[in-house]
Protein backbone atom coordinates (compact mmCIF):
# COMPACT_ATOMS: atom_id res chain seq x y z
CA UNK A 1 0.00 0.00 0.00
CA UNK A 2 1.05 3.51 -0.42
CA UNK A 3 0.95 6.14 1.93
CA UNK A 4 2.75 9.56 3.67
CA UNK A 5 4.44 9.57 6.61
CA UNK A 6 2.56 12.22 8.87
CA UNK A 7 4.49 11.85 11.75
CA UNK A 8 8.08 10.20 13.53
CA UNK A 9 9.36 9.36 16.70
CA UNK A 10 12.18 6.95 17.88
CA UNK A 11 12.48 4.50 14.98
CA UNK A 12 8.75 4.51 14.09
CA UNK A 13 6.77 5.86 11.93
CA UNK A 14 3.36 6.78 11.47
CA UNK A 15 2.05 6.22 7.92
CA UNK A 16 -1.52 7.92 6.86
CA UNK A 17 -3.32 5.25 3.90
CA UNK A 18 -6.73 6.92 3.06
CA UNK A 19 -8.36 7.07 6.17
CA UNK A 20 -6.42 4.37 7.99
CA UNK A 21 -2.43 5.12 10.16
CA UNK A 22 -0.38 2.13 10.43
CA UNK A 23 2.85 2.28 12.99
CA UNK A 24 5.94 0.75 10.84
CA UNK A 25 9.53 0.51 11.01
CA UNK A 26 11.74 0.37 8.78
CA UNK A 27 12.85 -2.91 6.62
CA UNK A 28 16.74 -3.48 7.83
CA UNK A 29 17.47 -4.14 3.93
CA UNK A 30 16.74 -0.45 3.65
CA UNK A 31 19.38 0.26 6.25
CA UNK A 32 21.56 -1.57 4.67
CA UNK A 33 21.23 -0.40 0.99
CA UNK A 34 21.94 3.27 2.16
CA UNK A 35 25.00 2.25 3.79
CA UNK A 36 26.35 0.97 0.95
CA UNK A 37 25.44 3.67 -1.21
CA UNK A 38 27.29 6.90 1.28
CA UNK A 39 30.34 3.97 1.02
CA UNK A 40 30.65 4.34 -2.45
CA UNK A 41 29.05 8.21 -2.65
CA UNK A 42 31.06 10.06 0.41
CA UNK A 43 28.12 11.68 0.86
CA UNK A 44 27.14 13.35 4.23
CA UNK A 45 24.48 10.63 6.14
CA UNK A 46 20.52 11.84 6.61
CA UNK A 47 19.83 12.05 10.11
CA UNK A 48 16.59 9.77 9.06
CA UNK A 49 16.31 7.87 5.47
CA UNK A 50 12.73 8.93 6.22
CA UNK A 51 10.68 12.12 6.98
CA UNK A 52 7.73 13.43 7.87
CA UNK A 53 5.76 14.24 4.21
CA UNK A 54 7.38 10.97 2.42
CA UNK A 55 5.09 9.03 0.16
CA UNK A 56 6.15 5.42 0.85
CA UNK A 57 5.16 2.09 0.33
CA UNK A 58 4.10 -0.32 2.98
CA UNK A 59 3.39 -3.84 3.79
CA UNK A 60 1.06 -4.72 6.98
CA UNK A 61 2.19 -7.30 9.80
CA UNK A 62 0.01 -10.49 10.88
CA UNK A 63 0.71 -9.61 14.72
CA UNK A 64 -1.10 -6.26 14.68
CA UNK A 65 -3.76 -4.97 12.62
CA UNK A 66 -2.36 -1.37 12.46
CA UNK A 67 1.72 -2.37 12.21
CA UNK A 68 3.58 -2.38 9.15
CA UNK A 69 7.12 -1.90 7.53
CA UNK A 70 8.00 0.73 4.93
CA UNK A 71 9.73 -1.24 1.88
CA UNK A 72 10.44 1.45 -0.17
CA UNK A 73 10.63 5.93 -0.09
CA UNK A 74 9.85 6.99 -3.39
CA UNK A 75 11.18 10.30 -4.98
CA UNK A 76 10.67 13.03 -3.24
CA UNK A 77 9.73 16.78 -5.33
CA UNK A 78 11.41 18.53 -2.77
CA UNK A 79 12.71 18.29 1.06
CA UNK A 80 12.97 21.02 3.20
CA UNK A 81 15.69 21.12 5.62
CA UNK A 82 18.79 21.77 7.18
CA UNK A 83 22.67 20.23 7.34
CA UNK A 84 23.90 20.10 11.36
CA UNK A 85 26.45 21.61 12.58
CA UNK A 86 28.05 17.87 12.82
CA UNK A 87 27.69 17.61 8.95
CA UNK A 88 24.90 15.36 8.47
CA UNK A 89 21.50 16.56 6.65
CA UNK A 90 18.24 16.65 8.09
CA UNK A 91 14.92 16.85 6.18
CA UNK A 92 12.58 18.65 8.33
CA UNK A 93 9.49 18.04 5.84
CA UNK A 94 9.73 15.86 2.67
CA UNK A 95 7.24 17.34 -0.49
CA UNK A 96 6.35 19.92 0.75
CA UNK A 97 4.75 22.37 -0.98
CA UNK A 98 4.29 25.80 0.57
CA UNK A 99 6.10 27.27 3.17
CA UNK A 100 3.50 29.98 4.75
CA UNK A 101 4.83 32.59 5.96
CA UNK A 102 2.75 34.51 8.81
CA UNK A 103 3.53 38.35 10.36
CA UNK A 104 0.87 40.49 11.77
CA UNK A 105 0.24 44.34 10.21
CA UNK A 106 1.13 45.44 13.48
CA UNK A 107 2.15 44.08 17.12
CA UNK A 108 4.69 42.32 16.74
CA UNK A 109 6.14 44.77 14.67
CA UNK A 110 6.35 43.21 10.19
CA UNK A 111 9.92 42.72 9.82
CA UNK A 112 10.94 43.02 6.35
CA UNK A 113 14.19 41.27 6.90
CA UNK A 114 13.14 38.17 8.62
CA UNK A 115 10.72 37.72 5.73
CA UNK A 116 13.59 38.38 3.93
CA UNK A 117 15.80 35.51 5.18
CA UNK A 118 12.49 33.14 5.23
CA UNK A 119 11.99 33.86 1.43
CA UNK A 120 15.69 32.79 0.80
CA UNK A 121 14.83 29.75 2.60
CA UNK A 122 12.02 29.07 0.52
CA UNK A 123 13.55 29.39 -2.39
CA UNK A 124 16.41 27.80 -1.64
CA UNK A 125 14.52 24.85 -0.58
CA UNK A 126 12.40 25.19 -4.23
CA UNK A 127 9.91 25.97 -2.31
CA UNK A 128 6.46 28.03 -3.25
CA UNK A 129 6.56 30.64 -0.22
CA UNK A 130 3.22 32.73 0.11
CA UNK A 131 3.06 35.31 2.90
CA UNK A 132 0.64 36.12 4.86
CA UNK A 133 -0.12 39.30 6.95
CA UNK A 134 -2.55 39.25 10.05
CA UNK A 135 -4.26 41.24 12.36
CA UNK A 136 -4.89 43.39 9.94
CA UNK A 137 -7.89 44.74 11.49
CA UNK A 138 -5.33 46.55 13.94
CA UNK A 139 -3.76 48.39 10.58
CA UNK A 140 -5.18 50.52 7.70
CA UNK A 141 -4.63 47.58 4.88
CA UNK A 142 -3.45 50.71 1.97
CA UNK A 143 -0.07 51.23 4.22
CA UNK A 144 0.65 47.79 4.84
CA UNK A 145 -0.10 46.88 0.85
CA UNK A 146 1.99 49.75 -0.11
CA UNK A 147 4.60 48.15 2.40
CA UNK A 148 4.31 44.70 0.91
CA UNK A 149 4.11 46.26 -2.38
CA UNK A 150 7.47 45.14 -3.50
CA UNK A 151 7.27 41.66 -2.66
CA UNK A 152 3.86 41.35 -5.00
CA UNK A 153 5.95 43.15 -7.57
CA UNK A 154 8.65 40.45 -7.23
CA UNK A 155 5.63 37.78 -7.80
CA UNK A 156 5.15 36.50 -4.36
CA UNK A 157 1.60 36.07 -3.12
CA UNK A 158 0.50 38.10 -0.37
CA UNK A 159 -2.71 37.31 1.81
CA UNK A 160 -4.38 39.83 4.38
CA UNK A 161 -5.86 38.02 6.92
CA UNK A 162 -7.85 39.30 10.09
CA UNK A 163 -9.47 36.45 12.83
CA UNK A 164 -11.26 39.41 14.41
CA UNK A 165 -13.04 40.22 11.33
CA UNK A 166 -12.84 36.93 9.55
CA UNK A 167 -11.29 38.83 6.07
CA UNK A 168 -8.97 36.68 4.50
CA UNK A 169 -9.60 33.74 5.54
CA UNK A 170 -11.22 31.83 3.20
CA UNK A 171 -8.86 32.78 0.45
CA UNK A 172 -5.91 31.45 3.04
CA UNK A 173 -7.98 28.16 2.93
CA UNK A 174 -7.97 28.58 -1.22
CA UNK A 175 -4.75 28.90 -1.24
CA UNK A 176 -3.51 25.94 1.16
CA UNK A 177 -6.26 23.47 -0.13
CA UNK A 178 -4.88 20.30 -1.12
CA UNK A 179 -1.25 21.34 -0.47
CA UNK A 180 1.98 20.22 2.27
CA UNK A 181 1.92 23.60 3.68
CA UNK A 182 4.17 24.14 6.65
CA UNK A 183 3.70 27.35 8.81
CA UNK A 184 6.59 29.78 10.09
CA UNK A 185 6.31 32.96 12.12
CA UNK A 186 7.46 34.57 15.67
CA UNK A 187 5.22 34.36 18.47
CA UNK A 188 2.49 36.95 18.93
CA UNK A 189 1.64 36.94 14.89
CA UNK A 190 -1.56 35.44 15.38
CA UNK A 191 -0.45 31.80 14.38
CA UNK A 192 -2.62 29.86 16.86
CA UNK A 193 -5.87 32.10 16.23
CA UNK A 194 -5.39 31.60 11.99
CA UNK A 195 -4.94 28.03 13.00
CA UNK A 196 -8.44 27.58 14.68
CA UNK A 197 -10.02 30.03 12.05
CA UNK A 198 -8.71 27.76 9.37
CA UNK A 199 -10.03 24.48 11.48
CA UNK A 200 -11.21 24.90 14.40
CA UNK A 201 -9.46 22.55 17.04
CA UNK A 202 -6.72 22.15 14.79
CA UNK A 203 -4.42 24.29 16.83
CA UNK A 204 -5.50 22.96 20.06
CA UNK A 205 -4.21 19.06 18.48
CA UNK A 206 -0.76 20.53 17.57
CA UNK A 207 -0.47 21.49 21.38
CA UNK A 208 -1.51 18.11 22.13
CA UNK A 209 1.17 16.72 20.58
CA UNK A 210 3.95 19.07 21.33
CA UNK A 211 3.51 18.31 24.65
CA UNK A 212 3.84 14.45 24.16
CA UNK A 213 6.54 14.89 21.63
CA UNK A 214 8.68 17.62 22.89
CA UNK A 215 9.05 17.20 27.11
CA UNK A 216 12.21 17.65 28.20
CA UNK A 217 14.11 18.82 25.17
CA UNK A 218 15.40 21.91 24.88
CA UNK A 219 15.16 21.95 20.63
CA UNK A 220 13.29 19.82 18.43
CA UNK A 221 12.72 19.20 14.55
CA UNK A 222 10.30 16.65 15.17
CA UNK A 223 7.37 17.41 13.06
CA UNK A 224 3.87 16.42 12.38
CA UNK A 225 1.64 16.61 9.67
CA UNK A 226 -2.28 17.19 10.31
CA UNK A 227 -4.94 16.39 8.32
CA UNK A 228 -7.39 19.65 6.75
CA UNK A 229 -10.61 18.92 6.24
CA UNK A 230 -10.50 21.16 3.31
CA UNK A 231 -7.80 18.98 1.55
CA UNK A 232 -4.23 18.96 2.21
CA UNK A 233 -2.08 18.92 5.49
CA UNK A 234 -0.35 21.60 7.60
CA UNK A 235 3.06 21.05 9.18
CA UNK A 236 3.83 23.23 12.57
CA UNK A 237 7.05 22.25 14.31
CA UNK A 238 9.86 24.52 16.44
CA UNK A 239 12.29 23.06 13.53
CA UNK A 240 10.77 24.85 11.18
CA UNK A 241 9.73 27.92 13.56
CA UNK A 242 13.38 28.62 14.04
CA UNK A 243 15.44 31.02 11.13
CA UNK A 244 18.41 28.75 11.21
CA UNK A 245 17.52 26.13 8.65
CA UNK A 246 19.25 27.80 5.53
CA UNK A 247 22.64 26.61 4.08
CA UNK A 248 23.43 27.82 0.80
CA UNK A 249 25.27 25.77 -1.59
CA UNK A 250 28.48 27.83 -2.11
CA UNK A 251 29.04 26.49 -5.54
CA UNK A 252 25.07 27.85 -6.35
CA UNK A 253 25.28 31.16 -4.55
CA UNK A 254 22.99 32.95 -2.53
CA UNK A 255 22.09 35.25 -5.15
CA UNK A 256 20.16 32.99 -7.70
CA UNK A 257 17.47 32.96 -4.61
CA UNK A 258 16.73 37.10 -4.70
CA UNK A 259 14.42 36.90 -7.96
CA UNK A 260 15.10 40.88 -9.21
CA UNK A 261 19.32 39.98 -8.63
CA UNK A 262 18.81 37.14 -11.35
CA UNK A 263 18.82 38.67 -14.70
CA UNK A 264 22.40 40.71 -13.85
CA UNK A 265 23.74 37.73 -12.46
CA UNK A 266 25.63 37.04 -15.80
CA UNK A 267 26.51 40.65 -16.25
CA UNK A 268 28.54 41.20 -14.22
CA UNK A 269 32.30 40.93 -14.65
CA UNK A 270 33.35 37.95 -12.38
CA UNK A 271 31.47 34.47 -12.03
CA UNK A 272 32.01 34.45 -8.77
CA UNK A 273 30.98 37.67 -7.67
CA UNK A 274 30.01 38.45 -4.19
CA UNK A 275 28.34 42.11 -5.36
CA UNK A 276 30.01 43.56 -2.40
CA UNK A 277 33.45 45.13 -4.12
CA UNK A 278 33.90 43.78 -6.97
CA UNK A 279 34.36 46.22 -10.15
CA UNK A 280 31.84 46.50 -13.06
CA UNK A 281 29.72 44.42 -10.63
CA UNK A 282 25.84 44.86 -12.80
CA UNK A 283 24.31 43.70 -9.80
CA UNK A 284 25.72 46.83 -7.91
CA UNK A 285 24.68 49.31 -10.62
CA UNK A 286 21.36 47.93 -10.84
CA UNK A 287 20.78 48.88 -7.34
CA UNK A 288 22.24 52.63 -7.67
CA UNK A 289 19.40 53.11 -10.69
CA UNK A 290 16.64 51.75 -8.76
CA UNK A 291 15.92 49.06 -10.83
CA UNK A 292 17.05 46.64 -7.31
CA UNK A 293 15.30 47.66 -4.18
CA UNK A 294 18.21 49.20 -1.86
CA UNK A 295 16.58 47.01 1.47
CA UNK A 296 16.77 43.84 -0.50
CA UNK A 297 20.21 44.12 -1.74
CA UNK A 298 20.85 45.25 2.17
CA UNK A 299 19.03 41.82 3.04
CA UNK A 300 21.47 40.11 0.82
CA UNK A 301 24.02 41.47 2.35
CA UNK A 302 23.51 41.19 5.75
CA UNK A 303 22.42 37.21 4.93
CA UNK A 304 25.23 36.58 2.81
CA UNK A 305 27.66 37.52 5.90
CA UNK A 306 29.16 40.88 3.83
CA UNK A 307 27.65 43.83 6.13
CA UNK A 308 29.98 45.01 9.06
CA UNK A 309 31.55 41.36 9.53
CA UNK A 310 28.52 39.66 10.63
CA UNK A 311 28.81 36.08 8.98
CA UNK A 312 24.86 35.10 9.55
CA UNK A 313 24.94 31.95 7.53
CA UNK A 314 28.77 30.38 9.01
CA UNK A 315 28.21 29.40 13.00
CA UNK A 316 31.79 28.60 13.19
CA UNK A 317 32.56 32.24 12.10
CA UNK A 318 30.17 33.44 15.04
CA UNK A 319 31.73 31.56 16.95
CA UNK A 320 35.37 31.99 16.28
CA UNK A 321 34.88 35.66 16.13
CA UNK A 322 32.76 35.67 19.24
CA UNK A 323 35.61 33.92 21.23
CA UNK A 324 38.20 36.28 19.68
CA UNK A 325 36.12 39.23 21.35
CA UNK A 326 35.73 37.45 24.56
CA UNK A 327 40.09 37.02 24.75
CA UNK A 328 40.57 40.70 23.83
CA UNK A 329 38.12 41.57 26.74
């Protein structure tokens, strides 16, 4: 039978087929076929050869109605992750398809920059990202639009939602219909009151089952995958809370993943240019005409490690440099 993995713990896994979960394990000749391929690959190991949001196949056990084993992970479209700071790499959510991004209009304050580094994440990951502003009932909607103006300009979707009022909702529910959608955003955007307006009780499960999952650990990745009754599921996990997920490929770039920086890309004078110093850099002049918003090129800077020192996406380098401060002291 064929199924997806909605949610892990310890070595099992829960696998959703229709209307029916079934615990399983994995098949040891699974195991044993990925060993051999990192032998002859290199490759850095998965922390888990399977995640939540894999479509697998399964085979049921005499000895309990609801036990199987997975025999086989098919392709996945996409996996959305991290790599450790050990090395290995961890898929937080296999297939997913639309990382929703939630800020309120006002309190907490919409920070432009953290959506910044969570659209870079999303992209990175090949991703659809869609962002969504709440409480909007506490703003006048013209000054946030004209705010958010730039991103729809860039082509990423933008939905105004309100619990108080109700506005926005059902197009939310359009939009995630049918979909892997996994939800990011600080606390105090609104996330657990858009949860319930969604599907109401749906927040009140996730608690559930952080509580259960998560005691006595102090960070988590663990992630579960809930059924809408409107079609689709909805991931909601710390992991994916948390803004520390991206690493770039530094053969790709960061650059290829801010859309308007993409067509001067190959215009500018060296392949392997950082738009920071370089000469005849197009990327550079396209942001002194206008034609590159000044903030996002400031985003990519401040992401890419290039403003004032601070190396955001290298730990080591925070924490080389932050020992090197602590000596001098």
């Amino acid at each position: 039978m064929e199924g997806i993995v909605i949610k892990t713990r310890g070595g099992a896994y829960e696998v959703q087929v229709g209307n029916q979960c079934y615990i399983c394990t994995l098949r040891h000749q699974l195991i044993e076929d990925e060993k051999r391929r990192l032998a002859e690959t290199k490759e850095m190991p998965y922390v888990d050869l399977v995640a939540v949001g894999d479509r697998v196949r399964i085979s049921t056990t005499a000895s309990a109605a609801d036990g199987g084993y997975i025999e086989e992970c098919l392709p996945r479209d996409t996996q959305f992750g991290r790599t450790r700071m050990d090395g290995w790499r961890q898929v937080i959510v296999a297939n997913l398809d639309m990382l929703l991004i939630i800020f309120a209009a006002r309190h907490p304050t919409l920070k432009l920059r953290m959506l910044d580094r969570f659209l870079v994440t999303a992209e990175a990951s090949d991703v659809e990202p869609v962002i969504c502003i709440n409480k909007i009932d506490l703003a006048k909607l013209e000054n946030v639009q004209r705010e958010l103006n730039l991103y729809e300009e860039l082509g990423y979707k933008v939905v105004y939602t309100s619990t108080v009022t109700g506005n926005g909702v059902d197009k939310l529910r359009e939009v995630m219909q049918n979909r892997i959608s996994a939800i990011v955003g600080s606390s105090g955007v609104g996330k657990s009151s858009l949860l319930n307006a969604l599907q109401p009780g749906l927040q009140l499960r996730i608690g559930e089952v952080d509580d259960r999952i998560h005691k006595g650990r102090h960070t988590t990745t663990e992630v579960i995958l809930l059924p809408l009754e409107f079609g689709g599921f909805v991931a909601d996990t710390p992991g994916v809370r948390t803004l520390g997920l991206l690493e770039i490929d530094d053969e790709q770039g960061l650059d290829i993943h801010f859309p308007e920086m993409r067509p001067y890309i190959p215009e500018c004078r060296f392949a392997a240019c950082t738009h920071q110093h370089e000469p005849d850099c197009a990327v550079k002049r396209a942001v002194e005409t206008g034609d590159i918003n000044p903030l996002r090129y400031e985003s990519y800077l401040r992401i890419s490690g290039f403003k004032e020192g601070r190396y955001e996406r290298n730990s080591d380098k925070k924490r080389t440099d932050r020992n090197s401060r602590r000596r001098r002291r």
